[in-house]
N, C-alpha and C. Protein backbone atom coordinates (compact mmCIF):
# COMPACT_ATOMS: atom_id res chain seq x y z
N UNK A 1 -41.41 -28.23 8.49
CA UNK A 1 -40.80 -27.62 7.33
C UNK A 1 -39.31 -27.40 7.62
N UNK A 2 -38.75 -27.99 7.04
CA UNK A 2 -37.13 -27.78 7.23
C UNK A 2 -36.55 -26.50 6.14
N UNK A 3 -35.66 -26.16 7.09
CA UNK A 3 -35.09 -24.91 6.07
C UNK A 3 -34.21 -25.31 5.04
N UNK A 4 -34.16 -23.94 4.15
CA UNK A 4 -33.55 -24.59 2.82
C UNK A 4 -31.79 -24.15 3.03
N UNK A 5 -31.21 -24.80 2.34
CA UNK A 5 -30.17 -23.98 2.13
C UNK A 5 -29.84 -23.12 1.32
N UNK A 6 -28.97 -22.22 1.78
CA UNK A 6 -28.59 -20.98 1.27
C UNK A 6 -28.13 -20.91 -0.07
N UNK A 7 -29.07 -19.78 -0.98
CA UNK A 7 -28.30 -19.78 -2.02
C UNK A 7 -26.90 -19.00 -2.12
N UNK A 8 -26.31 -19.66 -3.06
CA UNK A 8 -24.68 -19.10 -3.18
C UNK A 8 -24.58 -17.33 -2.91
N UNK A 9 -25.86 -16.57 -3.62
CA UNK A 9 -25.61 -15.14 -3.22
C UNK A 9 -25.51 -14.84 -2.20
N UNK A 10 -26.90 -15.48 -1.36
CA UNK A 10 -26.68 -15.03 -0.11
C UNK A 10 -25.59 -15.63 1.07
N UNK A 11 -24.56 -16.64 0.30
CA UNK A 11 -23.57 -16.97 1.35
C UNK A 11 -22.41 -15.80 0.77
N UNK A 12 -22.61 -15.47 -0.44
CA UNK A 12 -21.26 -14.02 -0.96
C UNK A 12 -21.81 -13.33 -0.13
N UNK A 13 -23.02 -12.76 0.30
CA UNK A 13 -23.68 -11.62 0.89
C UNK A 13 -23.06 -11.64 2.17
N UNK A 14 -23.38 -12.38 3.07
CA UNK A 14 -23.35 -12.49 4.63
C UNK A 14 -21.70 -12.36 4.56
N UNK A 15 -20.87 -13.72 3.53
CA UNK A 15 -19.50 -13.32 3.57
C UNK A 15 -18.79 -11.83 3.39
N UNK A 16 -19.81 -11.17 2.58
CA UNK A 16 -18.92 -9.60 2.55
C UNK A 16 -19.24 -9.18 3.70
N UNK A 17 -20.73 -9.16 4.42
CA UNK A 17 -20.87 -8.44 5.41
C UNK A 17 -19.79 -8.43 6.88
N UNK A 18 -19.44 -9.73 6.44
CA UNK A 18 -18.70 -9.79 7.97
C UNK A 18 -17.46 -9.89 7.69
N UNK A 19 -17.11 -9.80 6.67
CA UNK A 19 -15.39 -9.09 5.88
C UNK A 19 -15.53 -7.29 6.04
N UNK A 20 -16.57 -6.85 5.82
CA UNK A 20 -17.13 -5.77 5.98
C UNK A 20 -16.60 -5.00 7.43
N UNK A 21 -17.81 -5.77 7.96
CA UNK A 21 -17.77 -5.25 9.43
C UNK A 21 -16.27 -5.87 9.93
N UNK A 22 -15.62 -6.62 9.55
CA UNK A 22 -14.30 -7.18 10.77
C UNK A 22 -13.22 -5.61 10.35
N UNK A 23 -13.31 -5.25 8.66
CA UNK A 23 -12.82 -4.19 8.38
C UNK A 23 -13.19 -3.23 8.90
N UNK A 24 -14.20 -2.73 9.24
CA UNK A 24 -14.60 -1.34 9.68
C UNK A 24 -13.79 -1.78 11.24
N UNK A 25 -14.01 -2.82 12.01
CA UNK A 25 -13.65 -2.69 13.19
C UNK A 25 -11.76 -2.91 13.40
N UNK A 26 -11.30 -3.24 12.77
CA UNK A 26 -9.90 -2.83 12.46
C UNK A 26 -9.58 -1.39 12.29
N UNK A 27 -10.46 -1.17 11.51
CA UNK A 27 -10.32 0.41 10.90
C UNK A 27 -10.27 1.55 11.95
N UNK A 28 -11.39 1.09 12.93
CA UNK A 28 -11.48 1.88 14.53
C UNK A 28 -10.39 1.63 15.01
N UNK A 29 -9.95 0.66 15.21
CA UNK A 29 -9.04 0.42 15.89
C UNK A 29 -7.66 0.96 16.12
N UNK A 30 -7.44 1.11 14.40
CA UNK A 30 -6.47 1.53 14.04
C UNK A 30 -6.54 3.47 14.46
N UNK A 31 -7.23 3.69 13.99
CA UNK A 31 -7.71 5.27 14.11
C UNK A 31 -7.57 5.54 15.58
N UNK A 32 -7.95 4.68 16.52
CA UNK A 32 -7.92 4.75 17.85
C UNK A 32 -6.56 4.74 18.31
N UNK A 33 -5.74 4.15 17.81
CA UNK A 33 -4.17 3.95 18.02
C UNK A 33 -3.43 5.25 17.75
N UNK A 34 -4.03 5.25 16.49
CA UNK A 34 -3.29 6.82 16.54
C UNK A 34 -3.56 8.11 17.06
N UNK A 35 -4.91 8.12 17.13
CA UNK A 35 -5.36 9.48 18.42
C UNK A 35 -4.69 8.81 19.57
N UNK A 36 -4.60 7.68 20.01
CA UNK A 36 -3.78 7.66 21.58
C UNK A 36 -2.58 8.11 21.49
N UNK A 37 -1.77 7.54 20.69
CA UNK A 37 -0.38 7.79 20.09
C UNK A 37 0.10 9.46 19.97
N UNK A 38 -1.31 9.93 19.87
CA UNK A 38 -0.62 11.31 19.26
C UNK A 38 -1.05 12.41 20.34
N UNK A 39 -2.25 11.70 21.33
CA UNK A 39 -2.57 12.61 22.47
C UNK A 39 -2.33 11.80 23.22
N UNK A 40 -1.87 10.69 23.87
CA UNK A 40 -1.60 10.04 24.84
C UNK A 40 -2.95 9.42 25.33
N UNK A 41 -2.74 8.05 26.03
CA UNK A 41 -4.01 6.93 26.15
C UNK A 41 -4.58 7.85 27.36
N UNK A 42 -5.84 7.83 27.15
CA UNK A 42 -6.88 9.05 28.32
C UNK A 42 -8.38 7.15 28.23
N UNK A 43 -8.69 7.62 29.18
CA UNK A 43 -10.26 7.10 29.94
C UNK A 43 -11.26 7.23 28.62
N UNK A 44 -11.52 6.30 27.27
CA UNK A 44 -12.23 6.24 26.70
C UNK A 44 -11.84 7.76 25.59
N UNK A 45 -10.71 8.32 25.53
CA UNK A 45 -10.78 9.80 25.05
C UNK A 45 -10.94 9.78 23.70
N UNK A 46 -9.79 8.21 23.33
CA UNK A 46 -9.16 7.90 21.74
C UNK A 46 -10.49 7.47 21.00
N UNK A 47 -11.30 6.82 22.05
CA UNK A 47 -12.29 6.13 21.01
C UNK A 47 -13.75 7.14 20.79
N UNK A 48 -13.90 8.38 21.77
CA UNK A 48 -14.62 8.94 21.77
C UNK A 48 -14.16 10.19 20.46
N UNK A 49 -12.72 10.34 20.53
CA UNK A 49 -12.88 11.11 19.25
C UNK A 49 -12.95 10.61 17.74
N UNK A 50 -12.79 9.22 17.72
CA UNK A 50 -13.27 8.76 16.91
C UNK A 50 -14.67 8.74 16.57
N UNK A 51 -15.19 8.73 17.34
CA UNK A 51 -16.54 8.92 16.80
C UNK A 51 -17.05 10.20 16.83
N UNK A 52 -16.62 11.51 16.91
CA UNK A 52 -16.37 12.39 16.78
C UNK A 52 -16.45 12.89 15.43
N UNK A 53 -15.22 11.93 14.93
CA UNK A 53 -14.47 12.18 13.55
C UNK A 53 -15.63 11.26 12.59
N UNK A 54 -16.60 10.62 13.23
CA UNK A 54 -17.23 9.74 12.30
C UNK A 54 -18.39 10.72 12.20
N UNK A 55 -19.48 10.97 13.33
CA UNK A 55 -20.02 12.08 12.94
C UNK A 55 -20.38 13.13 12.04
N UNK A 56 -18.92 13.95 12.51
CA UNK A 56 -18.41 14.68 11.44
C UNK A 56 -18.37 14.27 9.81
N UNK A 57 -17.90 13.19 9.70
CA UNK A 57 -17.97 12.49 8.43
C UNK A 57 -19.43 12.48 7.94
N UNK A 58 -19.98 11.98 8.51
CA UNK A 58 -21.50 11.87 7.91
C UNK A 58 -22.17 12.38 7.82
N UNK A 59 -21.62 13.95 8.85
CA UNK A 59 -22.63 15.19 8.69
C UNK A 59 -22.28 15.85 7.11
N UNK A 60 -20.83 15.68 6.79
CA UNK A 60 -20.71 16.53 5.79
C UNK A 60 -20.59 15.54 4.46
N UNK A 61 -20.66 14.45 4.22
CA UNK A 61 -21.59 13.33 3.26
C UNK A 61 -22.66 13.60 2.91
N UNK A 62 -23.11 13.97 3.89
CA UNK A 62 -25.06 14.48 3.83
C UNK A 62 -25.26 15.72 3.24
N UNK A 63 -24.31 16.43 3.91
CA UNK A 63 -24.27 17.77 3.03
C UNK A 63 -24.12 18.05 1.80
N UNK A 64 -22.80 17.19 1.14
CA UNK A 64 -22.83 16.95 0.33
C UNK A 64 -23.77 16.48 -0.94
N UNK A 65 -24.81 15.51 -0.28
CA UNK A 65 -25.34 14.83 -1.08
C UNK A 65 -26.49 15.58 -1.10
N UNK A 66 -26.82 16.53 -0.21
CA UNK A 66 -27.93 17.81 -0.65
C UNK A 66 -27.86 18.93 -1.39
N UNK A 67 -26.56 18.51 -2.09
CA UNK A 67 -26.41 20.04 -2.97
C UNK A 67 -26.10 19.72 -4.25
């Protein structure tokens, strides 16, 4: 059985996803630049408060979306 090819949605699909994700990982990146920038480059510090700050984000999204 040979596979089929992809319908056109699912090549828009996969294409957003990984326009998606290349954005989110820019997006770290960027965020990471500027916590170094603004506390100076530390041993994993910039990228750990980023996710910190993401956390945070999603704790209070959630919160949000329970009230």
């Amino acid at each position: 059985m040979s596979p089929s090819s992809p319908s056109p949605d699912d090549v828009r699909i996969a294409n957003n996803l990984r326009r998606t994700i290349e954005l989110t990982e820019l997006g770290l990146a960027l965020r990471r630049a500027v916590i170094e920038q603004r506390n100076g480059p530390s041993e994993g510090g910039g990228i750990a408060q980023v996710m910190h700050e993401i956390r945070l984000a999603k704790e209070q999204a959630w919160q949000q979306s329970q009230s």
